[in-house]
C-alpha atoms as a PDB file:
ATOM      1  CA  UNK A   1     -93.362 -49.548 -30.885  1.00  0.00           C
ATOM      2  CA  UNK A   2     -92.824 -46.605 -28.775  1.00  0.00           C
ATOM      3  CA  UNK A   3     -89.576 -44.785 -28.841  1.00  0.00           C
ATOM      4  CA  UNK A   4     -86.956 -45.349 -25.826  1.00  0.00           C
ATOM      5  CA  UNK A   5     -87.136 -42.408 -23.111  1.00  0.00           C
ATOM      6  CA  UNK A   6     -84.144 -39.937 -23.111  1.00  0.00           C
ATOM      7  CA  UNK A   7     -81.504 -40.901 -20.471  1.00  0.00           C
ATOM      8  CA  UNK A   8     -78.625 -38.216 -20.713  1.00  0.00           C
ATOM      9  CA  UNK A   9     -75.347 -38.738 -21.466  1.00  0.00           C
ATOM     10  CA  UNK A  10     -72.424 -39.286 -18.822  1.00  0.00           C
ATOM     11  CA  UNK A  11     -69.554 -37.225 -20.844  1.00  0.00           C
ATOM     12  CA  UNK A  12     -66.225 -37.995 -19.489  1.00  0.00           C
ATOM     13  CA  UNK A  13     -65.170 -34.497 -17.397  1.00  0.00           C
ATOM     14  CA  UNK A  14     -69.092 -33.295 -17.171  1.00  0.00           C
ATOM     15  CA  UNK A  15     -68.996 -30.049 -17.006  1.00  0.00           C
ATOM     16  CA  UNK A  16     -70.942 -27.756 -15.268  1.00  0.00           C
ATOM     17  CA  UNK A  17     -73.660 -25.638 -17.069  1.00  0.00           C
ATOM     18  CA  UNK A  18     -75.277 -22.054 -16.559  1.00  0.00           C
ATOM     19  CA  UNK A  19     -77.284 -21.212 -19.934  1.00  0.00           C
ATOM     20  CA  UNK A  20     -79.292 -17.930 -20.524  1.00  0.00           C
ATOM     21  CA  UNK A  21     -81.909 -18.604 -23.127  1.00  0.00           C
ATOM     22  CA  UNK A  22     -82.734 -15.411 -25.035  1.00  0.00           C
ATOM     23  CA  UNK A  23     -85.721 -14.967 -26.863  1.00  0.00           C
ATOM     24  CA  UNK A  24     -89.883 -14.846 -26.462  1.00  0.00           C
ATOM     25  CA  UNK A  25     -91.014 -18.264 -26.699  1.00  0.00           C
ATOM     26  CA  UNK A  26     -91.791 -19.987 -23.480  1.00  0.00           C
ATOM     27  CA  UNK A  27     -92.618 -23.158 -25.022  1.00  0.00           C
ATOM     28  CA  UNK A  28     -88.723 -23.127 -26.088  1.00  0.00           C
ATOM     29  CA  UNK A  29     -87.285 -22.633 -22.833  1.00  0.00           C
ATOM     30  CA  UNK A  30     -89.560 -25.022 -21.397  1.00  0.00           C
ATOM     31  CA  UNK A  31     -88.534 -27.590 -23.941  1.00  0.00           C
ATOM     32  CA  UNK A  32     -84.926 -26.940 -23.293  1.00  0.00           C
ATOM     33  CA  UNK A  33     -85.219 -26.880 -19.889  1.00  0.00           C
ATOM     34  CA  UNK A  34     -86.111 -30.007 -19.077  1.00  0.00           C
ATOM     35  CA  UNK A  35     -83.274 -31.380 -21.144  1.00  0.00           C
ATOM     36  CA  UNK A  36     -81.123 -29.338 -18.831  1.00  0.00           C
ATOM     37  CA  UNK A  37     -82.726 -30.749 -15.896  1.00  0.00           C
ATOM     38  CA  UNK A  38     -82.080 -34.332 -17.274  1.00  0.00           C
ATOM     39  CA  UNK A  39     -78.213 -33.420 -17.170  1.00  0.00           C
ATOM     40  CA  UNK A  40     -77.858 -30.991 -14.109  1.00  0.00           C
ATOM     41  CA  UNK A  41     -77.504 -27.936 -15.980  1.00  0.00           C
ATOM     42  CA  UNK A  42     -79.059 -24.784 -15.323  1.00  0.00           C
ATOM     43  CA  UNK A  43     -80.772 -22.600 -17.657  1.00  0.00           C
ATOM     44  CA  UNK A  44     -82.428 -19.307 -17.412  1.00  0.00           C
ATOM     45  CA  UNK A  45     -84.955 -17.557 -19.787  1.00  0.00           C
ATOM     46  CA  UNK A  46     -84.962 -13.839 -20.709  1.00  0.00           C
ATOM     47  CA  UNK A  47     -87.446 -12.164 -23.172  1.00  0.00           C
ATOM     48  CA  UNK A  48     -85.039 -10.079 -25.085  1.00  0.00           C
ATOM     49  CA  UNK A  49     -81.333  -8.915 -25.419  1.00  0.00           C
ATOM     50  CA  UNK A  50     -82.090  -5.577 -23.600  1.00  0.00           C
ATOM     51  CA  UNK A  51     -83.223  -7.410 -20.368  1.00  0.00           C
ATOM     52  CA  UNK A  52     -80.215 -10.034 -21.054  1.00  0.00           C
ATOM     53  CA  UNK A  53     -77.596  -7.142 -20.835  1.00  0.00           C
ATOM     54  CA  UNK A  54     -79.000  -5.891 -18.200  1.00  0.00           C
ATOM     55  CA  UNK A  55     -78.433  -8.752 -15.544  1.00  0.00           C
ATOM     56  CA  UNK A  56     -75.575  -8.065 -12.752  1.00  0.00           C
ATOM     57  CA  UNK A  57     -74.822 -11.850 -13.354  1.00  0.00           C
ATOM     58  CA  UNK A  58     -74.408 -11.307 -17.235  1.00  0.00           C
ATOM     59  CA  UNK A  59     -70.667 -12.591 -17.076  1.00  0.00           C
ATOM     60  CA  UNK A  60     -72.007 -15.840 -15.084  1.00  0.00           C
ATOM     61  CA  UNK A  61     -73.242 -17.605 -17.579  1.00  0.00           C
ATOM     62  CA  UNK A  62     -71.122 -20.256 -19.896  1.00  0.00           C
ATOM     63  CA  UNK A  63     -74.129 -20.492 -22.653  1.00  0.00           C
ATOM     64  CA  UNK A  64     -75.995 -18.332 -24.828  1.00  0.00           C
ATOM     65  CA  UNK A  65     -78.960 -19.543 -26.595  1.00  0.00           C
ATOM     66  CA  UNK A  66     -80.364 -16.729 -28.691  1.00  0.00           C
ATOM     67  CA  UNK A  67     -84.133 -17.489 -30.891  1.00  0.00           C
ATOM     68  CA  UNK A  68     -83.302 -16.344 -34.330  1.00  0.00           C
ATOM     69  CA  UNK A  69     -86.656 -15.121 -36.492  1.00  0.00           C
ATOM     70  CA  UNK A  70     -86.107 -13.562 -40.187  1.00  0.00           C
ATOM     71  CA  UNK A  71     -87.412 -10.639 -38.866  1.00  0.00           C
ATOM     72  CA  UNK A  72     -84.623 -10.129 -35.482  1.00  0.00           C
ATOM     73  CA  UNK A  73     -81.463  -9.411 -36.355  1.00  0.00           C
ATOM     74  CA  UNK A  74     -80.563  -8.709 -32.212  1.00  0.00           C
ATOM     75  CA  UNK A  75     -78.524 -11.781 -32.351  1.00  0.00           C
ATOM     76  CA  UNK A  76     -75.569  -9.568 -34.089  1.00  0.00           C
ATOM     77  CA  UNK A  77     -75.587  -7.364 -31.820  1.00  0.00           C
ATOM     78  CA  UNK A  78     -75.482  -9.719 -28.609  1.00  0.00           C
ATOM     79  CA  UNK A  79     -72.925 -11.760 -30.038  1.00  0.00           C
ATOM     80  CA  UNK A  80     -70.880  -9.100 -30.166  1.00  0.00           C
ATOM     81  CA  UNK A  81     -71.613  -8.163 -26.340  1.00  0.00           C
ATOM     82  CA  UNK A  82     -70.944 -12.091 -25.470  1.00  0.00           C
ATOM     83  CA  UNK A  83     -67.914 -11.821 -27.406  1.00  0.00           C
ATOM     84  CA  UNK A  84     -66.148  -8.888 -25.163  1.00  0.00           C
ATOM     85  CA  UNK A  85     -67.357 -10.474 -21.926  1.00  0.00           C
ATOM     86  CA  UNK A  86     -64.450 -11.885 -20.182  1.00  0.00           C
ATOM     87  CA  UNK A  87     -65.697 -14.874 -19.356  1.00  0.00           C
ATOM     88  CA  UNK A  88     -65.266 -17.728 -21.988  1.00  0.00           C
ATOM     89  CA  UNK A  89     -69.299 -18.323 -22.792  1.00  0.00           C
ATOM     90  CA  UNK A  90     -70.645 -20.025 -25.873  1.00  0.00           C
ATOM     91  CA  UNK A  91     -72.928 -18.600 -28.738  1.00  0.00           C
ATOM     92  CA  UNK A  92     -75.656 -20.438 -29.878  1.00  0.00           C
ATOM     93  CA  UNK A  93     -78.543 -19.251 -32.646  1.00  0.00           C
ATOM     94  CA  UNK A  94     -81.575 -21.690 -31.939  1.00  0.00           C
ATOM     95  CA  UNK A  95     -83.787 -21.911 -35.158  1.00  0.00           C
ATOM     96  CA  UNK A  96     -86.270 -23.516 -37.021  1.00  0.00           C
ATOM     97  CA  UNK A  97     -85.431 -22.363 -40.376  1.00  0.00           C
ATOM     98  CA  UNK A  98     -81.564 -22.478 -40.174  1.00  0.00           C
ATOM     99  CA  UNK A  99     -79.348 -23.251 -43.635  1.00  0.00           C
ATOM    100  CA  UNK A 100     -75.904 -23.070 -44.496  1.00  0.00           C
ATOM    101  CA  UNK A 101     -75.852 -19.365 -44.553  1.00  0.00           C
ATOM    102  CA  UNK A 102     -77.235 -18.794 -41.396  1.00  0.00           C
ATOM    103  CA  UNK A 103     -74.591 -21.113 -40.272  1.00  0.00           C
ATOM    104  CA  UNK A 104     -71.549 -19.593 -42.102  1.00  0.00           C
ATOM    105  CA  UNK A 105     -72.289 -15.941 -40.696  1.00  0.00           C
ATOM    106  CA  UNK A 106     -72.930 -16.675 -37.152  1.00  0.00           C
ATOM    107  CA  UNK A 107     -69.278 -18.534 -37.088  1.00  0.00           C
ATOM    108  CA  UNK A 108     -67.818 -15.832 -39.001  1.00  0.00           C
ATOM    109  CA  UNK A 109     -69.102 -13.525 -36.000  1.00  0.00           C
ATOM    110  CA  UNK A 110     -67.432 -15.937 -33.277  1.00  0.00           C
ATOM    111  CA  UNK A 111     -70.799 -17.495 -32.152  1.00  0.00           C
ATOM    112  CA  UNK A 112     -70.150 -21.686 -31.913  1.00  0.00           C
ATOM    113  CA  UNK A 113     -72.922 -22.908 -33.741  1.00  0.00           C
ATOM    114  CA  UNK A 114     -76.839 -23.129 -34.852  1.00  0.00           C
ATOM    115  CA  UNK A 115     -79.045 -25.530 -33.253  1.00  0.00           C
ATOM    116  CA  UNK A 116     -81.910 -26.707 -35.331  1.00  0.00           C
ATOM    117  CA  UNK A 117     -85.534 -27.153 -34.171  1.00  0.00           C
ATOM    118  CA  UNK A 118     -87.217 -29.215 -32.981  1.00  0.00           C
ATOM    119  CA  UNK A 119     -84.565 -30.389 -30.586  1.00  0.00           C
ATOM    120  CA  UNK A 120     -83.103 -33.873 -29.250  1.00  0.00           C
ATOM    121  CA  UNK A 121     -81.579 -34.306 -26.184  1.00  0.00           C
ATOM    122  CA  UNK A 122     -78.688 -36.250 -27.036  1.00  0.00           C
ATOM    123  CA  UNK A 123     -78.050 -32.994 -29.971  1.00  0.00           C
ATOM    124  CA  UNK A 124     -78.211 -30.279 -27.224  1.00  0.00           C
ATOM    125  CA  UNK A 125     -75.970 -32.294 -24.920  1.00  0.00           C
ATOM    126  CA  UNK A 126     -73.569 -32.971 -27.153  1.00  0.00           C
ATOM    127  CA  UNK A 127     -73.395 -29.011 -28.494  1.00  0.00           C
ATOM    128  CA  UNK A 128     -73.518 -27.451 -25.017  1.00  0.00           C
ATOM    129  CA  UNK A 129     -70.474 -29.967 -24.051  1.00  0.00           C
ATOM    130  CA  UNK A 130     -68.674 -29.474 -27.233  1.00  0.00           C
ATOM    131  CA  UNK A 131     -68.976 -25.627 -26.912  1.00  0.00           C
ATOM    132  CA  UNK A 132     -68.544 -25.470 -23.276  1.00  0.00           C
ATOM    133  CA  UNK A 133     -64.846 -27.262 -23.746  1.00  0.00           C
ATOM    134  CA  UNK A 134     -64.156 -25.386 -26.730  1.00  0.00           C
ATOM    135  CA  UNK A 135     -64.516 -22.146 -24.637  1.00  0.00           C
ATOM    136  CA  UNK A 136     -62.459 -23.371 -21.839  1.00  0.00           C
ATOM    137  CA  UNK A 137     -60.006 -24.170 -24.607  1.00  0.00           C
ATOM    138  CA  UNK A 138     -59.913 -20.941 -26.110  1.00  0.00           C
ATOM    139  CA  UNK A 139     -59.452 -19.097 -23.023  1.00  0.00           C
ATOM    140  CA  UNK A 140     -56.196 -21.251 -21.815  1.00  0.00           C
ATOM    141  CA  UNK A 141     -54.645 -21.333 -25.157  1.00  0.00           C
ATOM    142  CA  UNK A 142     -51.286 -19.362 -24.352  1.00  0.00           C
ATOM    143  CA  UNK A 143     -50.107 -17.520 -27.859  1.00  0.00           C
ATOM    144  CA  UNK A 144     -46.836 -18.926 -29.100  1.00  0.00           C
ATOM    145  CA  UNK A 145     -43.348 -17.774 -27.763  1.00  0.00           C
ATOM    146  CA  UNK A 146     -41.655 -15.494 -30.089  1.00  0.00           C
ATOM    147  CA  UNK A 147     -38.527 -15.921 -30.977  1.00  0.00           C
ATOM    148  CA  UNK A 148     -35.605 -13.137 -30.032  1.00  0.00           C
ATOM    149  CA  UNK A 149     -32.811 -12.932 -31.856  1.00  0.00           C
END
């Protein structure tokens, strides 16, 4: 028996979607990709940080997907870029050899979360629209009134 084909989600409020995938594996942003496609989302592939920070449209984007290896530790420093960009974009560490740890540190930085390899559609959708209206929550939170006496 073969398995059913993907057919994407219909999320109440569908969002709209402009992802920068960050890392040197093609095969990755192809994979991703055509997920995307499947939903209407855009994504666009960079090879490293360096030429990510570079692009005029940096502030454009709503998701980050940075490749984590044991051996790159860029992700620290981009999430700390993403995180003083005005714009209210998402975090994401993609890896194949994630654990809790991994996990722990890149929410303790302010990224959103770690998406494990290999990856299923109906996982990315629902992490990109979770993050996405987390962001947009974030940003119109209004702190609380303080109180004059």
């Amino acid at each position: 028996m073969t398995a059913p084909a993907f057919r994407p989600i219909r999320l109440p409020g569908q969002i709209n979607v402009r992802a920068l995938l960050i890392g040197p594996d093609k095969s990755k942003y192809c994979e991703l990709d055509g997920i995307f496609d499947e939903v209407g989302w855009q994504l666009s592939h960079v090879h490293s940080w360096k030429q990510a920070s570079a692009l005029p449209e940096l502030g454009d984007f709503t998701h980050f997907f940075f490749e984590h290896t044991s051996r790159d530790y860029d992700w620290v420093v981009a999430l700390e870029e993403i995180n003083s960009l005005p714009s209210a974009a998402s975090f994401i560490l993609v890896t194949r050899l994630g654990d809790d740890r991994l996990w722990s540190e890149v929410l303790m930085r302010g990224g959103y979360d770690v998406l494990m390899e290999p990856f299923h559609p109906m996982e990315v959708t629902r992490v990109v629209h979770a993050a996405r209206q987390h962001s947009l929550r974030q940003r119109e939170q209004v702190p609380p009134a303080t109180v004059v006496q």
